[in-house]
PDB file of N, CA and C in Angstrom:
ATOM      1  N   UNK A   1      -4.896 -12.571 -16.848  1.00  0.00           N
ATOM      2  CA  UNK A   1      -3.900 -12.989 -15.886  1.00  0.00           C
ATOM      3  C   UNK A   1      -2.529 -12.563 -16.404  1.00  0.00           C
ATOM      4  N   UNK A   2      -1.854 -12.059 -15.644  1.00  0.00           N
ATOM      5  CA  UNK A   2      -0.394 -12.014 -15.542  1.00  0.00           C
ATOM      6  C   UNK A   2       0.528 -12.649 -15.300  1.00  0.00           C
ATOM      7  N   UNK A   3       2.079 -13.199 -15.422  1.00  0.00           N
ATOM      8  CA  UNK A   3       3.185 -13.698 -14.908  1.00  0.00           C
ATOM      9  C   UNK A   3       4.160 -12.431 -14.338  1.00  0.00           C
ATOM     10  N   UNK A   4       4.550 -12.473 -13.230  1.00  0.00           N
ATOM     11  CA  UNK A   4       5.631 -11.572 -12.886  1.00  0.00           C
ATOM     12  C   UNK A   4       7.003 -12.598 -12.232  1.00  0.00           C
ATOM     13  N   UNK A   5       7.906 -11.812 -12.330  1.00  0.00           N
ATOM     14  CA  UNK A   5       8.858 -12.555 -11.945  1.00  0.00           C
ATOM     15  C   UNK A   5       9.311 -11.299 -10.710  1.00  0.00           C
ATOM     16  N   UNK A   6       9.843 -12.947  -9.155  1.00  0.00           N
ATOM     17  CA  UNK A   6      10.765 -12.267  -8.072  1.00  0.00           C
ATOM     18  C   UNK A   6      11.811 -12.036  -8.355  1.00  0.00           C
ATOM     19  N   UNK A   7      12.255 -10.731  -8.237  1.00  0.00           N
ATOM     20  CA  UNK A   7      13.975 -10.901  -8.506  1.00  0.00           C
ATOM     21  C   UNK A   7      14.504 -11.480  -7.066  1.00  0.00           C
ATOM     22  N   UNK A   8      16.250 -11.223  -7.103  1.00  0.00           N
ATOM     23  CA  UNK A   8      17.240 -11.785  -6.144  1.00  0.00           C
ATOM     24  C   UNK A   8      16.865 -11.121  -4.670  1.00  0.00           C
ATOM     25  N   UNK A   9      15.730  -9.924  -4.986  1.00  0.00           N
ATOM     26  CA  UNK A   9      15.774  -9.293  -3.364  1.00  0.00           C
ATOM     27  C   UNK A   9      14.062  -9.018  -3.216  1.00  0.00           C
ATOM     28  N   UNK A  10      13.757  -9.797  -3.684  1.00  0.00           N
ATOM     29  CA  UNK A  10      12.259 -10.326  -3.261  1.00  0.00           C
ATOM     30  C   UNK A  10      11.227  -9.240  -3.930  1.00  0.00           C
ATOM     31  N   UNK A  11      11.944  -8.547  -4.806  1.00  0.00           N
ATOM     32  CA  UNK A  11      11.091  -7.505  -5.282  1.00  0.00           C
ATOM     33  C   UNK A  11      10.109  -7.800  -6.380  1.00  0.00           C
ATOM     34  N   UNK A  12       8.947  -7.604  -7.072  1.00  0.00           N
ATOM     35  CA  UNK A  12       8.107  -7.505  -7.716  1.00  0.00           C
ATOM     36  C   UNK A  12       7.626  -6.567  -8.570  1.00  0.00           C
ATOM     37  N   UNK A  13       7.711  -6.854  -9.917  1.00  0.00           N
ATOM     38  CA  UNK A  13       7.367  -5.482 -10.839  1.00  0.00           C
ATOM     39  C   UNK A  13       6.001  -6.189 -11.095  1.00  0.00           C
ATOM     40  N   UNK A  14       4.937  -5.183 -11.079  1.00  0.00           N
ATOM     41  CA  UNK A  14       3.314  -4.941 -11.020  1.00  0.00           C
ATOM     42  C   UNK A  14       3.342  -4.685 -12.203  1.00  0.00           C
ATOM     43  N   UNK A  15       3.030  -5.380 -13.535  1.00  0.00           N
ATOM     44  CA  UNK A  15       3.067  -4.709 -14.743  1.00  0.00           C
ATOM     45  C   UNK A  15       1.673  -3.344 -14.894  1.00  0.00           C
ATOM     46  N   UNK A  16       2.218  -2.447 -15.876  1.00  0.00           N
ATOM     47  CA  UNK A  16       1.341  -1.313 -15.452  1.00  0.00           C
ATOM     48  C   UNK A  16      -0.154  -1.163 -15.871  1.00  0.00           C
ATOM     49  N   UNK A  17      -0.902  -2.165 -16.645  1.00  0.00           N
ATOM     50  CA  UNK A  17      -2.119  -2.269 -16.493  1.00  0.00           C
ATOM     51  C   UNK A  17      -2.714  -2.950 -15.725  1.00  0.00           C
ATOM     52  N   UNK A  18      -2.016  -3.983 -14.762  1.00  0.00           N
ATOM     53  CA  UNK A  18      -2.844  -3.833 -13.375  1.00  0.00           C
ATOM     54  C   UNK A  18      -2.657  -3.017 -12.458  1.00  0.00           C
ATOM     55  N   UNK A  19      -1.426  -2.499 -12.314  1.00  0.00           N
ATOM     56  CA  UNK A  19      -1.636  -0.847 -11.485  1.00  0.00           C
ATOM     57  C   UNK A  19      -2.541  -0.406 -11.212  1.00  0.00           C
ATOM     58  N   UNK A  20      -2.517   0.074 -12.990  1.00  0.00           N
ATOM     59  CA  UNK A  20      -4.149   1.066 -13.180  1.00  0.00           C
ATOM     60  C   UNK A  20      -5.344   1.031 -13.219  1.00  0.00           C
ATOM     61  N   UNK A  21      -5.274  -0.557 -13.252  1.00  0.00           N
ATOM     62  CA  UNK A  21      -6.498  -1.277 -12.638  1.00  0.00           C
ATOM     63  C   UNK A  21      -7.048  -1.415 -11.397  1.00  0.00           C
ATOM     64  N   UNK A  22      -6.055  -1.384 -10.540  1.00  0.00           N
ATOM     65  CA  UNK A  22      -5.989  -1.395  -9.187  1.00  0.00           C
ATOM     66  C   UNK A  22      -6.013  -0.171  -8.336  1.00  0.00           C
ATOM     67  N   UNK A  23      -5.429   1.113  -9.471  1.00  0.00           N
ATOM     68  CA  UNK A  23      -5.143   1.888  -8.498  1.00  0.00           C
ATOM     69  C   UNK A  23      -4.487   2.595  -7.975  1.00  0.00           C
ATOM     70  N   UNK A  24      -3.142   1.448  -8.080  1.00  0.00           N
ATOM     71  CA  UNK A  24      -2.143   1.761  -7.320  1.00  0.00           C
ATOM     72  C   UNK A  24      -1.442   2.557  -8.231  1.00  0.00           C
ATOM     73  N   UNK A  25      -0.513   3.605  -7.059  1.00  0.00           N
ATOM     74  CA  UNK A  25       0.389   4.577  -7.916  1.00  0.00           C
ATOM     75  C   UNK A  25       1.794   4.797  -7.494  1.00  0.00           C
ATOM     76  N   UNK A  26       2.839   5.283  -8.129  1.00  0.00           N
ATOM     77  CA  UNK A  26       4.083   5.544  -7.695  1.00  0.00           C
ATOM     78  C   UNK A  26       4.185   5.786  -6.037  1.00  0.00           C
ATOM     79  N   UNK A  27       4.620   5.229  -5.442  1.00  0.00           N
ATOM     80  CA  UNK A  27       5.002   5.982  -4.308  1.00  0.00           C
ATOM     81  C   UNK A  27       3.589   5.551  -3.237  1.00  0.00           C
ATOM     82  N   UNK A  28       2.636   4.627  -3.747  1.00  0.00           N
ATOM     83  CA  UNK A  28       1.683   4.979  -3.065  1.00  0.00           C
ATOM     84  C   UNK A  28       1.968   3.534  -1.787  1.00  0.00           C
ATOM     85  N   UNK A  29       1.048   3.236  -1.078  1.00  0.00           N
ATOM     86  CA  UNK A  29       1.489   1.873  -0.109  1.00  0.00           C
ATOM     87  C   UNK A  29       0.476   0.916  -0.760  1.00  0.00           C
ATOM     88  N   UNK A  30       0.649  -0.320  -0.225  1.00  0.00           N
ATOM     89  CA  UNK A  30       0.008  -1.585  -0.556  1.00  0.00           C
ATOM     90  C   UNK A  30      -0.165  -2.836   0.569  1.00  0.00           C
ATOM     91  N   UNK A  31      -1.159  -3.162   0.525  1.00  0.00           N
ATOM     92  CA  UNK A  31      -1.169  -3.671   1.822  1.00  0.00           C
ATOM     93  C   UNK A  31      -0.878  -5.379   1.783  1.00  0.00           C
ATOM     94  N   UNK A  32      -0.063  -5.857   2.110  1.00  0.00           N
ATOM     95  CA  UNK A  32       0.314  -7.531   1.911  1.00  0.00           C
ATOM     96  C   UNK A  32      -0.558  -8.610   2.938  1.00  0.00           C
ATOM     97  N   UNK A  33      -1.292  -9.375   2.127  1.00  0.00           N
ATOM     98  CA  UNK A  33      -1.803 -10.545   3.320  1.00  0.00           C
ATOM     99  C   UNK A  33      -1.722 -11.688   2.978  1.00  0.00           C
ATOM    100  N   UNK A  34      -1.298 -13.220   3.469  1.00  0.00           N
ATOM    101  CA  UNK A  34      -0.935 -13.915   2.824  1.00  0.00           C
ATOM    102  C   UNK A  34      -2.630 -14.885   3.717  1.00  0.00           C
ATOM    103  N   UNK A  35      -2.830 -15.490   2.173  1.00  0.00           N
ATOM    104  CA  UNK A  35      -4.227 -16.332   2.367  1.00  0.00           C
ATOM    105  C   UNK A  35      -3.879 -17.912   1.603  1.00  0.00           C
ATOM    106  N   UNK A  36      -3.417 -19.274   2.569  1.00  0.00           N
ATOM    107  CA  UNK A  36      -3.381 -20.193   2.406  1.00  0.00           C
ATOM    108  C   UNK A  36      -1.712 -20.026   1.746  1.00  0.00           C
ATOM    109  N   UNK A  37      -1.770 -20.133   0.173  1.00  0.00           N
ATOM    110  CA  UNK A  37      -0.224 -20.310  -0.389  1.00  0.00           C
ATOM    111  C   UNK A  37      -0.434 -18.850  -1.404  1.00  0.00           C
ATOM    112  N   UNK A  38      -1.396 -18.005  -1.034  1.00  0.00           N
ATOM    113  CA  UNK A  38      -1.321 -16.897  -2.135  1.00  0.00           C
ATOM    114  C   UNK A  38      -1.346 -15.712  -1.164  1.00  0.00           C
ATOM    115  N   UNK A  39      -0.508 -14.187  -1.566  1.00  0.00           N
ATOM    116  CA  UNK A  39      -0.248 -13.458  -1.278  1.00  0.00           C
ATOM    117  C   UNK A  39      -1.062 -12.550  -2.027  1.00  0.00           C
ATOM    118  N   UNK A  40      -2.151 -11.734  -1.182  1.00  0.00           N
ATOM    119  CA  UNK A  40      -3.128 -10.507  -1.794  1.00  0.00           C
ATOM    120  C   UNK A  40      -2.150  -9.437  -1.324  1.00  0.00           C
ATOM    121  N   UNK A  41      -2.350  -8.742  -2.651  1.00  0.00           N
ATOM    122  CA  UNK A  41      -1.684  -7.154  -2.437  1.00  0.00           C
ATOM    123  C   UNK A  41      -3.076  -6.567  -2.868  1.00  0.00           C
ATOM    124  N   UNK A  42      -3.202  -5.439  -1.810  1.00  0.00           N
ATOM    125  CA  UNK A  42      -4.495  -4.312  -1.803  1.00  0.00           C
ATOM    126  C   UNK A  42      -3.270  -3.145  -1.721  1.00  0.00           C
ATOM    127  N   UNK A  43      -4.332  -2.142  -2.788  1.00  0.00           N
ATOM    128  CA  UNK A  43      -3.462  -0.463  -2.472  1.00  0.00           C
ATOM    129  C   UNK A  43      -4.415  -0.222  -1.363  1.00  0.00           C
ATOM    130  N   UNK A  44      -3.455   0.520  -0.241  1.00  0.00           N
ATOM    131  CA  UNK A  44      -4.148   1.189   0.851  1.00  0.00           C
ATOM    132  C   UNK A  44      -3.790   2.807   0.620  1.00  0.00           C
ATOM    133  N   UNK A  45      -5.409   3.455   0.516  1.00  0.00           N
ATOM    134  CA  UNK A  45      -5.998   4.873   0.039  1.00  0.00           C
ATOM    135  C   UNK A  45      -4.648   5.667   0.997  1.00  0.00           C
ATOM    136  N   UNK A  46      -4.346   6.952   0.345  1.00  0.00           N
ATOM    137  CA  UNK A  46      -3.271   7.850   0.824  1.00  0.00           C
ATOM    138  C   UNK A  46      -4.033   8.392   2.131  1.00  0.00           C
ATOM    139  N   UNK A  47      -3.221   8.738   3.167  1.00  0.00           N
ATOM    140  CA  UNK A  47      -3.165   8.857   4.300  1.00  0.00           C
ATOM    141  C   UNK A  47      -3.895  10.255   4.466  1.00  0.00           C
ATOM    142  N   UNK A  48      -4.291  11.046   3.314  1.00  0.00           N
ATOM    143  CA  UNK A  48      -5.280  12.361   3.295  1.00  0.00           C
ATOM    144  C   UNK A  48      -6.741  11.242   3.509  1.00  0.00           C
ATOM    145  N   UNK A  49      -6.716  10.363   2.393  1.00  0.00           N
ATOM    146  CA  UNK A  49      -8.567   9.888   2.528  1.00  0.00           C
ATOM    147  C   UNK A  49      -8.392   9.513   3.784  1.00  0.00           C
ATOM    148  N   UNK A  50      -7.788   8.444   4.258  1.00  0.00           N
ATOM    149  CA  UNK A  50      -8.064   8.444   5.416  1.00  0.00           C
ATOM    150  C   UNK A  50      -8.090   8.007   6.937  1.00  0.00           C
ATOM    151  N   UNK A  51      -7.273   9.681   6.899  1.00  0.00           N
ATOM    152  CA  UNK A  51      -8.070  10.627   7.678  1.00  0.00           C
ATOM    153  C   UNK A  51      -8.822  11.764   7.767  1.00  0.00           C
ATOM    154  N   UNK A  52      -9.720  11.601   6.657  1.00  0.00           N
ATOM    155  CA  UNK A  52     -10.437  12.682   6.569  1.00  0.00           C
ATOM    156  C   UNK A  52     -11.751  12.127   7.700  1.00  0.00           C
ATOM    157  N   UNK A  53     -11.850  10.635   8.202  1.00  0.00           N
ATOM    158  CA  UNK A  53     -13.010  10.321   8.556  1.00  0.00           C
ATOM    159  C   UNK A  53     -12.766  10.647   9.920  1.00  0.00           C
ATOM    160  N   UNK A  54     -11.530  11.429  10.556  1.00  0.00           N
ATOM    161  CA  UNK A  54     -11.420  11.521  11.733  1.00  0.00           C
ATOM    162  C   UNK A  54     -10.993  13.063  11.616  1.00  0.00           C
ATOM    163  N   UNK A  55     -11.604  13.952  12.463  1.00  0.00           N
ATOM    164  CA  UNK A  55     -11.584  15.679  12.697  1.00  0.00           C
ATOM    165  C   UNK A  55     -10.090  15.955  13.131  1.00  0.00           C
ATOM    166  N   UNK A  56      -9.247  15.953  12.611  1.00  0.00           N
ATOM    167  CA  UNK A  56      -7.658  16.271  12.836  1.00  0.00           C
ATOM    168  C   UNK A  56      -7.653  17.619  13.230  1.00  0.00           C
ATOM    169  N   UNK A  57      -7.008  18.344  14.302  1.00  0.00           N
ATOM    170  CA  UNK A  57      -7.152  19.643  14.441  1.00  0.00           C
ATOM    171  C   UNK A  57      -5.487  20.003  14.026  1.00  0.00           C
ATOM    172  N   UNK A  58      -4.676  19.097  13.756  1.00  0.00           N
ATOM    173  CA  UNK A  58      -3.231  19.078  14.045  1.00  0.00           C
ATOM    174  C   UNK A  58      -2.734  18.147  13.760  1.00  0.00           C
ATOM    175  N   UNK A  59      -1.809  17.814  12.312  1.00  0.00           N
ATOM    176  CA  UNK A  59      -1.171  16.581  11.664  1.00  0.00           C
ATOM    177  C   UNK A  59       0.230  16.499  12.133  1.00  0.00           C
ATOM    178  N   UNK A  60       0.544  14.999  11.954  1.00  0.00           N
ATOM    179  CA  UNK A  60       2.063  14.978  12.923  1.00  0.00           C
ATOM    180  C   UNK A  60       2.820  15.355  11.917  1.00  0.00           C
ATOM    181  N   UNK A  61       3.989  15.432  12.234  1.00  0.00           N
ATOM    182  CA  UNK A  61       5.054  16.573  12.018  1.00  0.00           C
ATOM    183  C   UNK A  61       5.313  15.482  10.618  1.00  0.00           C
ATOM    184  N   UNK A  62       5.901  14.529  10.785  1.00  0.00           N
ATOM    185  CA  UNK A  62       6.496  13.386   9.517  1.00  0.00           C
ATOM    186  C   UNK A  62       5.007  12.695   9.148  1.00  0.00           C
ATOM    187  N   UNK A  63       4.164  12.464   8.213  1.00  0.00           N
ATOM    188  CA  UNK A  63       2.961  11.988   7.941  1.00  0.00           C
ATOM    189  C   UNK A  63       2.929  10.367   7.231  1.00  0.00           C
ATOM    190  N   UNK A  64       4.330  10.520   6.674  1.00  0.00           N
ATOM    191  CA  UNK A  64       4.352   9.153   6.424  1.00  0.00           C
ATOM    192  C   UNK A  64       4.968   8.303   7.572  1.00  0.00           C
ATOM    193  N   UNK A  65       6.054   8.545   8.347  1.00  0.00           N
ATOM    194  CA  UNK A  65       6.333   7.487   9.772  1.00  0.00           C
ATOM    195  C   UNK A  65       4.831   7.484  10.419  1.00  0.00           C
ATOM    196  N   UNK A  66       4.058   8.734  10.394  1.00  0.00           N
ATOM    197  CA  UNK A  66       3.262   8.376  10.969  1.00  0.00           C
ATOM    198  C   UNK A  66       2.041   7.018  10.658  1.00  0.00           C
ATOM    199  N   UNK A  67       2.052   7.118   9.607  1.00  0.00           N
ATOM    200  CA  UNK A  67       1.156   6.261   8.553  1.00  0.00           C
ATOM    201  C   UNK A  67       1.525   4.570   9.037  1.00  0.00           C
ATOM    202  N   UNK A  68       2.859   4.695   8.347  1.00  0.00           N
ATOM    203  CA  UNK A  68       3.693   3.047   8.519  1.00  0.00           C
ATOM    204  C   UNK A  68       3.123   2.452   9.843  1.00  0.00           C
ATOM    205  N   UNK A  69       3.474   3.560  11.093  1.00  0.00           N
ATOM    206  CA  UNK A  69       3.721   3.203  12.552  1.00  0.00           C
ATOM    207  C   UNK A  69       1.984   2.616  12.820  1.00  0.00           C
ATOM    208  N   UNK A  70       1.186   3.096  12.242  1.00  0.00           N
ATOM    209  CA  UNK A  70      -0.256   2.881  12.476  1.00  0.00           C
ATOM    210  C   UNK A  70      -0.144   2.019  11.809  1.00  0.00           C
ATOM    211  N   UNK A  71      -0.479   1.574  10.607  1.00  0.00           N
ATOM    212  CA  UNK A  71       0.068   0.550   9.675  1.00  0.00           C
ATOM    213  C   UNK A  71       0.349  -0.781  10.344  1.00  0.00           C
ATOM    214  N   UNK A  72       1.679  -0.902  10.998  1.00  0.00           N
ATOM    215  CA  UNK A  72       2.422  -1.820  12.132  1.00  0.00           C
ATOM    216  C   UNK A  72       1.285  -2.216  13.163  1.00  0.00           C
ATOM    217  N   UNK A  73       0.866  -1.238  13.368  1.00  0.00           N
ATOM    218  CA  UNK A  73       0.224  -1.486  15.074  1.00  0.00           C
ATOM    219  C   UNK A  73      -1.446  -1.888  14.445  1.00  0.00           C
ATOM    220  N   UNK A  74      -1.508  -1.900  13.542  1.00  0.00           N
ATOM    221  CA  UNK A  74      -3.374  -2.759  13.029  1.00  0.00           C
ATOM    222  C   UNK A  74      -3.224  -3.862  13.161  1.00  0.00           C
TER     223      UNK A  74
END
């Protein structure tokens, strides 16, 4: 188990062996769900895995707005 501390703007440092435990990487997304009084963070897989499960003939122009905007709308 870990302790992390919130700073003044709600931010969170992930110390880096659960990262790498997890997964998660610079730059990558994470998905927030809050269950009773605890907050699960999941890394959600880069936007190549997937959509690899869907036949793309043609990727949108910005890939990450695109990502977020899907993201929003689940």
């Amino acid at each position: 188990m870990e302790i992390a501390r919130i700073d003044e703007k709600g931010r969170l440092l992930i110390p880096k062996k659960l990262r790498r435990e997890a997964g998660v990487q610079e730059g990558g997304f994470v998905r927030l769900t809050v269950r009773g009084n605890c907050i699960i963070i999941e890394p959600v897989k880069p936007a190549e895995q997937f959509f690899e499960a869907f036949k793309v003939k043609e990727w949108p122009e910005d890939l990450d707005k695109f990502v977020i905007m899907v993201m929003r709308d689940w």
